[in-house]
N, C-alpha and C. Protein backbone atom coordinates (compact mmCIF):
# COMPACT_ATOMS: atom_id res chain seq x y z
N UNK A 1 246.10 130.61 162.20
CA UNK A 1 245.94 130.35 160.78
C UNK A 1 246.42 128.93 160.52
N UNK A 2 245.97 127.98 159.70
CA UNK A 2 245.78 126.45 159.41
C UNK A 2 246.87 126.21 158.60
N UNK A 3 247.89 125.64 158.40
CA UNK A 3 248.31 125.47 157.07
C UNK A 3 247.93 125.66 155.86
N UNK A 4 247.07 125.10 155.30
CA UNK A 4 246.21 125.64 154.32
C UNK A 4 246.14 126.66 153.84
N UNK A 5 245.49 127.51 154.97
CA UNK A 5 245.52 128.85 154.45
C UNK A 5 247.12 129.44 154.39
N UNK A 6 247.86 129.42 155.28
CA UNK A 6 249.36 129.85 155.06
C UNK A 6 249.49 129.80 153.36
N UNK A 7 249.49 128.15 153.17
CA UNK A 7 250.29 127.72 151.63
C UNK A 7 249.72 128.50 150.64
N UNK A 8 248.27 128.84 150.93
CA UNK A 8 247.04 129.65 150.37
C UNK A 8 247.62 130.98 149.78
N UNK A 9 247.68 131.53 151.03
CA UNK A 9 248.65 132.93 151.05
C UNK A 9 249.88 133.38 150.74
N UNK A 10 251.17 132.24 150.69
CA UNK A 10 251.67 131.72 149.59
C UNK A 10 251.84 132.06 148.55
N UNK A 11 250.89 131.02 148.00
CA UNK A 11 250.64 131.20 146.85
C UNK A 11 250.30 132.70 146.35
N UNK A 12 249.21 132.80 146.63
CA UNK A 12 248.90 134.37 145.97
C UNK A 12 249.88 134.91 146.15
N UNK A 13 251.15 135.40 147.37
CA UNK A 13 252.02 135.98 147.18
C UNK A 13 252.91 135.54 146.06
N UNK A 14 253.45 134.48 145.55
CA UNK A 14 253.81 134.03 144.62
C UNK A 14 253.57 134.94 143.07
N UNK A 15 252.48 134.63 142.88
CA UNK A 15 251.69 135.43 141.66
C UNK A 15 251.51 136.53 141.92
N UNK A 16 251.72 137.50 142.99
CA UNK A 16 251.77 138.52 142.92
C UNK A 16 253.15 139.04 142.47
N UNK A 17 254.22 138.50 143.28
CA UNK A 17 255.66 138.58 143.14
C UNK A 17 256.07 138.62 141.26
N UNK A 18 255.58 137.63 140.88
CA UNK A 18 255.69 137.27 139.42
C UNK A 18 255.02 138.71 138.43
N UNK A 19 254.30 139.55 139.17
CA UNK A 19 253.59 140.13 138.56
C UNK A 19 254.33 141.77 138.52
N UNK A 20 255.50 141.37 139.84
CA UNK A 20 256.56 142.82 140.13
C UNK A 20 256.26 143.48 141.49
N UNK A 21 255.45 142.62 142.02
CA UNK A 21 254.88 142.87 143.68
C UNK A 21 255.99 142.60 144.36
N UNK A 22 256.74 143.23 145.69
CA UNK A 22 257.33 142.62 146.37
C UNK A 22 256.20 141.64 147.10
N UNK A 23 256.71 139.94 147.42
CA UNK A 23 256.23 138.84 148.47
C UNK A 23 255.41 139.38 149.25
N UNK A 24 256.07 140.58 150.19
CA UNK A 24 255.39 140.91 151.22
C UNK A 24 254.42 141.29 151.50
N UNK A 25 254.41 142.27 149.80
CA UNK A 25 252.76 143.23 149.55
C UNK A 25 252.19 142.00 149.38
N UNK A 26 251.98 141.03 148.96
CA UNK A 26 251.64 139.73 148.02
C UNK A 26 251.14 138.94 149.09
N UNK A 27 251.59 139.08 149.90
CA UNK A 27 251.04 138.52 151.10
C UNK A 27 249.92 139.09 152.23
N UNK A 28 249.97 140.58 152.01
CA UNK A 28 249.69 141.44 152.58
C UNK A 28 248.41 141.46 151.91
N UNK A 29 248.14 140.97 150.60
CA UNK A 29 246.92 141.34 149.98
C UNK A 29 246.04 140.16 149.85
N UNK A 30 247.19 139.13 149.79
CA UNK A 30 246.28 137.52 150.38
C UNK A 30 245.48 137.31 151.73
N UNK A 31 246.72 138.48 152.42
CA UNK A 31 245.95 137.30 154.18
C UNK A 31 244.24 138.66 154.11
N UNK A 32 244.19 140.21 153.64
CA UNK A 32 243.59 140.83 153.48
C UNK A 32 242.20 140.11 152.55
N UNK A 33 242.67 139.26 151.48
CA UNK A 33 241.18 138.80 151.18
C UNK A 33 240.74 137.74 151.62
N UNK A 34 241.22 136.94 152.53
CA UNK A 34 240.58 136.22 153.26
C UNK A 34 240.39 136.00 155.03
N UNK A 35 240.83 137.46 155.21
CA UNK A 35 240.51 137.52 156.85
C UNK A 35 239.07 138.42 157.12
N UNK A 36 238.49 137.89 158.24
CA UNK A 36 237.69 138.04 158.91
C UNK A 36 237.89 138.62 160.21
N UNK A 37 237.29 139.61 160.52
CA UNK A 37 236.73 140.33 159.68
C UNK A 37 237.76 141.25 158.24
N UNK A 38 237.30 142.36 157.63
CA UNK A 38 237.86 142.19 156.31
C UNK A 38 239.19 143.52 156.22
N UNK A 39 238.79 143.77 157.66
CA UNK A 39 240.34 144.91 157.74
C UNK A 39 241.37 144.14 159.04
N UNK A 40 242.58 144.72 159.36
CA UNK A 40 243.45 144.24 159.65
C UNK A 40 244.61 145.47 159.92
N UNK A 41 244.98 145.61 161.43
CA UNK A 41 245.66 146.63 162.08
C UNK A 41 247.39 146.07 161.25
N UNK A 42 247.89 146.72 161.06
CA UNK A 42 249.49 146.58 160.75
C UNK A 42 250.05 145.84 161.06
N UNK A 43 249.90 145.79 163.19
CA UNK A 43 250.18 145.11 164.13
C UNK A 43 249.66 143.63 164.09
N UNK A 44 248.44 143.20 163.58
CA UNK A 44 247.64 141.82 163.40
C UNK A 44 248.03 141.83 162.25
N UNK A 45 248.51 142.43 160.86
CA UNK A 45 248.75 141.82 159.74
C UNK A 45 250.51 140.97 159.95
N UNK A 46 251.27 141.87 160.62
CA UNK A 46 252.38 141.62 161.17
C UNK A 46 253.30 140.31 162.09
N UNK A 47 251.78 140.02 163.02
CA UNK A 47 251.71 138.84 163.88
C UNK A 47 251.03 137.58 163.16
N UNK A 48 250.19 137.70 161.86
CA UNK A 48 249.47 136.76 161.44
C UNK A 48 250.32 136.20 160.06
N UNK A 49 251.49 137.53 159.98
CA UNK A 49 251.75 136.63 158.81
C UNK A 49 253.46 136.26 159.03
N UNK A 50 253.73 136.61 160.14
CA UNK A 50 254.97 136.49 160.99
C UNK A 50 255.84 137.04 160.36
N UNK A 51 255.65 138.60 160.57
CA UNK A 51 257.19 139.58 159.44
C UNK A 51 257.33 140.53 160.48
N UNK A 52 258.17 141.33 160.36
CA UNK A 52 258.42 142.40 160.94
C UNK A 52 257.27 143.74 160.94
N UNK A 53 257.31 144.67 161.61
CA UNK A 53 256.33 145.88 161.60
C UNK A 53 256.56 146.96 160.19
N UNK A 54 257.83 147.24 160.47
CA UNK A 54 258.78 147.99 159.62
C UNK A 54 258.12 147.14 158.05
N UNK A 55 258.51 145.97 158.06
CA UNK A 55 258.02 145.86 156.57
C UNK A 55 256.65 145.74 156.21
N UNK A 56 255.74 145.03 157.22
CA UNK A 56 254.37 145.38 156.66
C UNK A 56 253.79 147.15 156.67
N UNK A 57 254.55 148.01 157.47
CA UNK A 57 254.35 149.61 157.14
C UNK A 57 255.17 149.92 155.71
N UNK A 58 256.06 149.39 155.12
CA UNK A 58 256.42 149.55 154.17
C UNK A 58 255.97 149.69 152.91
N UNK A 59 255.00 148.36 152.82
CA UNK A 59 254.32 147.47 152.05
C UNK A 59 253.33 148.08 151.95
N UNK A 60 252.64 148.37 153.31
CA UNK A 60 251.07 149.42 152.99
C UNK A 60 251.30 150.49 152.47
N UNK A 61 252.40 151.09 152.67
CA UNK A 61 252.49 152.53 151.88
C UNK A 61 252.41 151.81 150.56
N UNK A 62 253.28 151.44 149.92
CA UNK A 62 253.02 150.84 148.61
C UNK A 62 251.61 150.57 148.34
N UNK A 63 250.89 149.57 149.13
CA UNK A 63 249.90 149.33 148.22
C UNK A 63 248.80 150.17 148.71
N UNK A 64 248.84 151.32 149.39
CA UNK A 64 248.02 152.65 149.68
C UNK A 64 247.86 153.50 148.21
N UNK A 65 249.90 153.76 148.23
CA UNK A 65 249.61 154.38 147.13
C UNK A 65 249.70 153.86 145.89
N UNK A 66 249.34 152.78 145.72
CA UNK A 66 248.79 151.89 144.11
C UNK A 66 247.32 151.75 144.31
N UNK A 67 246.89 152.30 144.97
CA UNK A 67 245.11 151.87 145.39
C UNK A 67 244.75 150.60 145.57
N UNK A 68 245.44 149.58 146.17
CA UNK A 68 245.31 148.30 145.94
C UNK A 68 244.11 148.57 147.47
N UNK A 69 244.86 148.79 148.59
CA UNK A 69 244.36 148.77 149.69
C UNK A 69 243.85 150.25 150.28
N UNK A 70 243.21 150.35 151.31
CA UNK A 70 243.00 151.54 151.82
C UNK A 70 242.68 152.03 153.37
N UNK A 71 243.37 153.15 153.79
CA UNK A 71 243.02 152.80 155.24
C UNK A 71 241.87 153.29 156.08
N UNK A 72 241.53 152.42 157.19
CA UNK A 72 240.22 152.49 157.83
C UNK A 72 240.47 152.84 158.87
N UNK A 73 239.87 153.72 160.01
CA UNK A 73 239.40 153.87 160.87
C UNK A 73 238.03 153.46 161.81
N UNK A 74 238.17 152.19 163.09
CA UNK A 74 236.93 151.79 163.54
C UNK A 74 236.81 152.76 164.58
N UNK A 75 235.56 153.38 164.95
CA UNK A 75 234.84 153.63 166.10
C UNK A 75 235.18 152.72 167.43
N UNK A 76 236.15 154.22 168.19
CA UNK A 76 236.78 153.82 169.33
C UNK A 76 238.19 153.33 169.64
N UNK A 77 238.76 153.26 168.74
CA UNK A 77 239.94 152.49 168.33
C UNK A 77 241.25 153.27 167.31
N UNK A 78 242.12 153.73 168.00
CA UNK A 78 242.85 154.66 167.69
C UNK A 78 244.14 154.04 166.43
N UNK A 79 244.57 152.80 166.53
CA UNK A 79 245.04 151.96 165.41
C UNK A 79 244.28 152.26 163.96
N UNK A 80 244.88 152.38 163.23
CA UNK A 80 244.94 152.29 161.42
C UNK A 80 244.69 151.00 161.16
N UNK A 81 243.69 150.60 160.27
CA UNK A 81 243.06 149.35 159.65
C UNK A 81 243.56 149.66 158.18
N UNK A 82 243.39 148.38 157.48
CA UNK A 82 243.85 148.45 155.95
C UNK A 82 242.97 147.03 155.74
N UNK A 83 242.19 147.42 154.72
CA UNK A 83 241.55 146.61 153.88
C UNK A 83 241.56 146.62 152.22
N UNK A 84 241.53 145.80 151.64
CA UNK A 84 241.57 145.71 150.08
C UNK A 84 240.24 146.60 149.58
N UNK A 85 240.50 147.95 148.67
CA UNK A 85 239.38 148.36 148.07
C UNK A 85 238.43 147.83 147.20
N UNK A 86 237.27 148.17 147.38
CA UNK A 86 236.38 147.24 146.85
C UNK A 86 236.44 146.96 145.00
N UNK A 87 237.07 147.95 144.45
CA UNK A 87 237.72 147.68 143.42
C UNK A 87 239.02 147.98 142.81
N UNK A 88 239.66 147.89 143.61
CA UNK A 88 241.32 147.44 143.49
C UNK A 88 241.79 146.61 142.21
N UNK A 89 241.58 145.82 142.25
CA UNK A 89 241.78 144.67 140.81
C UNK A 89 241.22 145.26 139.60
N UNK A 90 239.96 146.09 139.36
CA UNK A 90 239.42 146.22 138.45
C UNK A 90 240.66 147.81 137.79
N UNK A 91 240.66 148.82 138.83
CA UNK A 91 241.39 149.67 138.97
C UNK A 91 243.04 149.40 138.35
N UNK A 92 243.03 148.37 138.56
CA UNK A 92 244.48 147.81 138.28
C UNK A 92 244.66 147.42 136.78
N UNK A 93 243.35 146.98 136.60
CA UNK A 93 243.11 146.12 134.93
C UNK A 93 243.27 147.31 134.05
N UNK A 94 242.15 148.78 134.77
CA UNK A 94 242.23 149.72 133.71
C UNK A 94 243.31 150.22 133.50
N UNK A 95 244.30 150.71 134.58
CA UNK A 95 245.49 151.05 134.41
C UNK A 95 246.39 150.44 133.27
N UNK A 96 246.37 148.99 133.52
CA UNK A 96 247.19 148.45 132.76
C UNK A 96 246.66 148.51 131.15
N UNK A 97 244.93 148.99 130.83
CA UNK A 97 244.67 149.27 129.57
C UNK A 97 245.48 150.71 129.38
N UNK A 98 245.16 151.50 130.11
CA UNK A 98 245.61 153.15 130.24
C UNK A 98 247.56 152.76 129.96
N UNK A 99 248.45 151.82 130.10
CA UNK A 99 249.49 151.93 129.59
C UNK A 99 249.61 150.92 128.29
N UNK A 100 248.92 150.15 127.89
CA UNK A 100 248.57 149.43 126.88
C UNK A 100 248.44 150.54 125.46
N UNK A 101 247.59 151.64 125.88
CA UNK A 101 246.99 152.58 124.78
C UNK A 101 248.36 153.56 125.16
N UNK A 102 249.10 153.84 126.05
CA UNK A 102 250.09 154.68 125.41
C UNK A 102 251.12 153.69 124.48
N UNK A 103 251.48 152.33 125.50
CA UNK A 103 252.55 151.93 124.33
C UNK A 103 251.92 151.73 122.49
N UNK A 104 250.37 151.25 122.43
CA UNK A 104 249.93 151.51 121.16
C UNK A 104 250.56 152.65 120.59
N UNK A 105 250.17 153.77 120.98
CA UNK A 105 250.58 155.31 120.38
C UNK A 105 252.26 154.83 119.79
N UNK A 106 253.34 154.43 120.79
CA UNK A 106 254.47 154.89 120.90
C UNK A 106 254.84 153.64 119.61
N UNK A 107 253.87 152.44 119.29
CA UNK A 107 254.60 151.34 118.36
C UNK A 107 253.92 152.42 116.86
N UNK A 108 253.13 152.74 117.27
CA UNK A 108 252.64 153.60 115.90
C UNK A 108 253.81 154.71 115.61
N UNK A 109 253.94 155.52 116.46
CA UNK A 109 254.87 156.50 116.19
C UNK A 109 255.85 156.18 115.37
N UNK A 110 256.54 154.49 116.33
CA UNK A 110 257.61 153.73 115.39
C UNK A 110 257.78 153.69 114.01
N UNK A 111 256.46 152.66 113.48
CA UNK A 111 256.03 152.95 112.55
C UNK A 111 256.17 153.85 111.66
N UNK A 112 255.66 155.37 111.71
CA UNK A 112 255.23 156.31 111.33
C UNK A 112 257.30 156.51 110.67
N UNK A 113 257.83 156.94 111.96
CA UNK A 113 259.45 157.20 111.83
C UNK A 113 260.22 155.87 110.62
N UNK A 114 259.69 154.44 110.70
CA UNK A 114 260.14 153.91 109.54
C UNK A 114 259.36 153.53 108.53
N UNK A 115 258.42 154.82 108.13
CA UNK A 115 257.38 154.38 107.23
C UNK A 115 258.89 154.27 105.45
N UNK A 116 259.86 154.43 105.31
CA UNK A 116 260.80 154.20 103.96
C UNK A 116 261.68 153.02 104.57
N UNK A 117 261.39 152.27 105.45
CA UNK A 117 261.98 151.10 105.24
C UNK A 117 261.06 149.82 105.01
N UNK A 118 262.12 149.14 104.30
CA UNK A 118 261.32 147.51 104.13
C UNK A 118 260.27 147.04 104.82
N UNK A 119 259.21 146.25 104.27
CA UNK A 119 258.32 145.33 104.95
C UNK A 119 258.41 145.15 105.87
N UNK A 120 259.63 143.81 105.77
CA UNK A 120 260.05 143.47 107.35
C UNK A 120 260.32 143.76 108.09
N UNK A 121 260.83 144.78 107.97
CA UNK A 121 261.81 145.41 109.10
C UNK A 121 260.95 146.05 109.86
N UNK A 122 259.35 146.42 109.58
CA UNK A 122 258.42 146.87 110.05
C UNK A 122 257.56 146.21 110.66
N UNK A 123 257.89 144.85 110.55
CA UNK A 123 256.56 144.01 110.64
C UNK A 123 256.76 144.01 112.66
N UNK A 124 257.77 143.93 113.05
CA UNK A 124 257.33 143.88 114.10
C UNK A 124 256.55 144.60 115.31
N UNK A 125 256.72 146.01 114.46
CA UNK A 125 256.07 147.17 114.79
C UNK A 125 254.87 147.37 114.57
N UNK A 126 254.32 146.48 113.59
CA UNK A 126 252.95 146.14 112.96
C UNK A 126 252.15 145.22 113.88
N UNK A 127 252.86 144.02 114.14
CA UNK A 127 252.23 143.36 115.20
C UNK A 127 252.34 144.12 116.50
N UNK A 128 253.14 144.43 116.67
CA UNK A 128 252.30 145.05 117.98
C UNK A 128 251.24 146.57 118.39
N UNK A 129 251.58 147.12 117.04
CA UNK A 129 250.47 147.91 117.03
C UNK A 129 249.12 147.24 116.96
N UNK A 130 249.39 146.20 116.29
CA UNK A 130 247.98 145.50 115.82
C UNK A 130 247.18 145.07 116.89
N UNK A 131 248.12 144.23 117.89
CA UNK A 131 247.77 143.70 118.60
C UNK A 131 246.92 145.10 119.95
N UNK A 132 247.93 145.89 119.96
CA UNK A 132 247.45 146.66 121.15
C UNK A 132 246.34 147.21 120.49
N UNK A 133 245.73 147.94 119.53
CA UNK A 133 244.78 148.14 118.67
C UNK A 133 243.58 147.37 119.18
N UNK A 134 243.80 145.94 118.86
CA UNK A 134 243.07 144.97 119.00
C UNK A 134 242.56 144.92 120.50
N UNK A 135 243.41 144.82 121.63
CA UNK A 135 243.67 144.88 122.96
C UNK A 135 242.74 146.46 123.89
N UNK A 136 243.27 147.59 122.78
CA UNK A 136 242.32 148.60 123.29
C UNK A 136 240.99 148.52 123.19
N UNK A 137 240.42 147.82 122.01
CA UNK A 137 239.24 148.30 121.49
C UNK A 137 238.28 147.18 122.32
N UNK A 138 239.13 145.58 122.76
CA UNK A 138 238.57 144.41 123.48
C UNK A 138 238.28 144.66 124.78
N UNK A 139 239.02 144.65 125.68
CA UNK A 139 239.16 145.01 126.73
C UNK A 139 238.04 145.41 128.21
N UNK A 140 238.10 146.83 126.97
CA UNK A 140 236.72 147.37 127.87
C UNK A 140 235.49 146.96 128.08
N UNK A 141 235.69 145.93 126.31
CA UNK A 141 234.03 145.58 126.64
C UNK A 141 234.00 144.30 127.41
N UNK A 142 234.97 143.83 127.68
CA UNK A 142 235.26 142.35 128.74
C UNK A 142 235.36 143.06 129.84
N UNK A 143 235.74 144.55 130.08
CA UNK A 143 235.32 144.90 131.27
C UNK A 143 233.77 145.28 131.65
N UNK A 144 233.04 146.06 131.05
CA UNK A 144 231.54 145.71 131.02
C UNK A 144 230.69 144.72 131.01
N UNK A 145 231.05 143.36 130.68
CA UNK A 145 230.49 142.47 130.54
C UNK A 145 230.92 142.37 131.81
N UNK A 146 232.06 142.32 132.68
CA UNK A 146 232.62 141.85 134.15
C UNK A 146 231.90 142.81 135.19
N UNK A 147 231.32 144.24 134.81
CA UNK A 147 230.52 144.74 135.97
C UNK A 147 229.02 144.48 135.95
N UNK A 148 228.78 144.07 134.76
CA UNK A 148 227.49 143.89 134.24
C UNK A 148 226.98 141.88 135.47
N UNK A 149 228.60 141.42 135.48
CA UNK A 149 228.46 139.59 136.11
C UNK A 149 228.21 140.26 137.63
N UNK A 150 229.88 141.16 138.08
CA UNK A 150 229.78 141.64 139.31
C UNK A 150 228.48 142.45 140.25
N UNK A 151 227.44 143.08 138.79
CA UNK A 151 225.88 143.44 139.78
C UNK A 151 225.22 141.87 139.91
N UNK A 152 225.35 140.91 139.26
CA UNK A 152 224.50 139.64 139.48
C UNK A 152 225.22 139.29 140.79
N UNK A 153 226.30 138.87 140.67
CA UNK A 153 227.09 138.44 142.13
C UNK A 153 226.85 139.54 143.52
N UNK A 154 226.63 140.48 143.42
CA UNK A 154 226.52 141.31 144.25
C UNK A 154 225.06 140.85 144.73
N UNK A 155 223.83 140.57 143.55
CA UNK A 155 222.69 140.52 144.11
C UNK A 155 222.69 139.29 144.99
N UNK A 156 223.26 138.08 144.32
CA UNK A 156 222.84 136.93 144.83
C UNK A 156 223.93 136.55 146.35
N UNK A 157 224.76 137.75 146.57
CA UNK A 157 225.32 138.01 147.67
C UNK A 157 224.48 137.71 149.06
N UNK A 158 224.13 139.18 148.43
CA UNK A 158 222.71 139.80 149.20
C UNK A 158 222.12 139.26 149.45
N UNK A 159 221.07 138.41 149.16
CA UNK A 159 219.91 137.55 148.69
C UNK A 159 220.92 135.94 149.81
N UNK A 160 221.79 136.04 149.80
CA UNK A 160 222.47 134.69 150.17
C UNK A 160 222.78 135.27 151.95
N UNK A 161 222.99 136.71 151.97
CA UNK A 161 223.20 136.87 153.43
C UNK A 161 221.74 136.81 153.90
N UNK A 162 221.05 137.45 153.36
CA UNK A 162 219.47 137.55 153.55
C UNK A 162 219.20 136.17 154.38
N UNK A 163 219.27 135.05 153.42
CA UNK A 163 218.44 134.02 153.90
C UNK A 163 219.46 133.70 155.07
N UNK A 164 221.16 133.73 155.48
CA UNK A 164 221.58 133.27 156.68
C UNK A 164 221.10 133.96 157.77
N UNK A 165 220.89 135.24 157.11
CA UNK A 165 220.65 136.12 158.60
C UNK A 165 219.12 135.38 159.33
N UNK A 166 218.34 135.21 158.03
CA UNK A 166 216.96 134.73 158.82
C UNK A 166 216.37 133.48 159.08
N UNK A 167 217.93 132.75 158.65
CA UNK A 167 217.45 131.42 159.45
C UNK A 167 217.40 130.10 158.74
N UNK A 168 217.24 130.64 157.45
CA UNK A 168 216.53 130.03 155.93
C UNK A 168 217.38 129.51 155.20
């Protein structure tokens, strides 16, 4: 692996970390979207990103069970593969709507419990109902518009392996 890509991987671990990821998963999910081929034994995630075994088995349990990643089995080959699911991120977005719409509920409830006090004293409970309100009802349709981009990208994928495979 080049420097580049290291600082690469890095990084994304970085922003993952920031996001409540341990580094390691963070790393684990960087060197995963840009290795070739697109799965990766424990043992090669381990040696490529120079950590221990123990913690990249750690890490996959984690991001097994967050659905980030998932494990593979190749024909002939008795080792466990782990690759990033093909919609992992999107899975992740809804979730985070799916706790968005409970905390909505729970600023309303607020609300509701100081509906005999002052204006102000409410207002902050207002904005954030408002906002998550706002946030539930947006969301989804920025997520439809994003599977609606992801079938174009998918085609011109296709259409782009097409012409390497034949030459063109």
């Amino acid at each position: 692996m080049n420097d580049e890509l290291s600082a690469y991987i890095e990084d994304v671990a970085l922003f993952w970390e920031k996001q409540g990821l341990p580094r390691i998963a963070g790393r684990i999910v960087a060197l995963l979207l840009v290795c070739d081929p697109p799965q990766r034994s424990a043992t090669q995630i381990a040696t490529e990103l120079g950590v221990s075994k123990g913690s990249v088995s750690s890490m996959t349990r984690l991001l097994l069970a967050s659905g980030t990643i998932e494990a593979v089995a190749l024909p002939g080959d008795r080792a466990t593969y782990f690759r990033l699911t093909a919609d992992s991120l999107e899975r992740k977005f809804s979730r985070r709507l799916e706790s968005m719409i409970g905390f909505r509920r729970l600023a309303e409830r607020g609300l509701a419990l100081m509906e005999d006090t002052p204006p102000e004293q409410r207002a902050r409970l207002r904005r954030v109902a408002a906002l998550y309100t706002f946030l539930e009802r947006e969301l989804p349709l920025l997520l439809d518009k994003w599977h609606a981009e992801r079938e174009t990208l998918e085609a011109f994928e296709a259409l782009e392996a097409y012409v390497e495979k034949e030459g063109g």
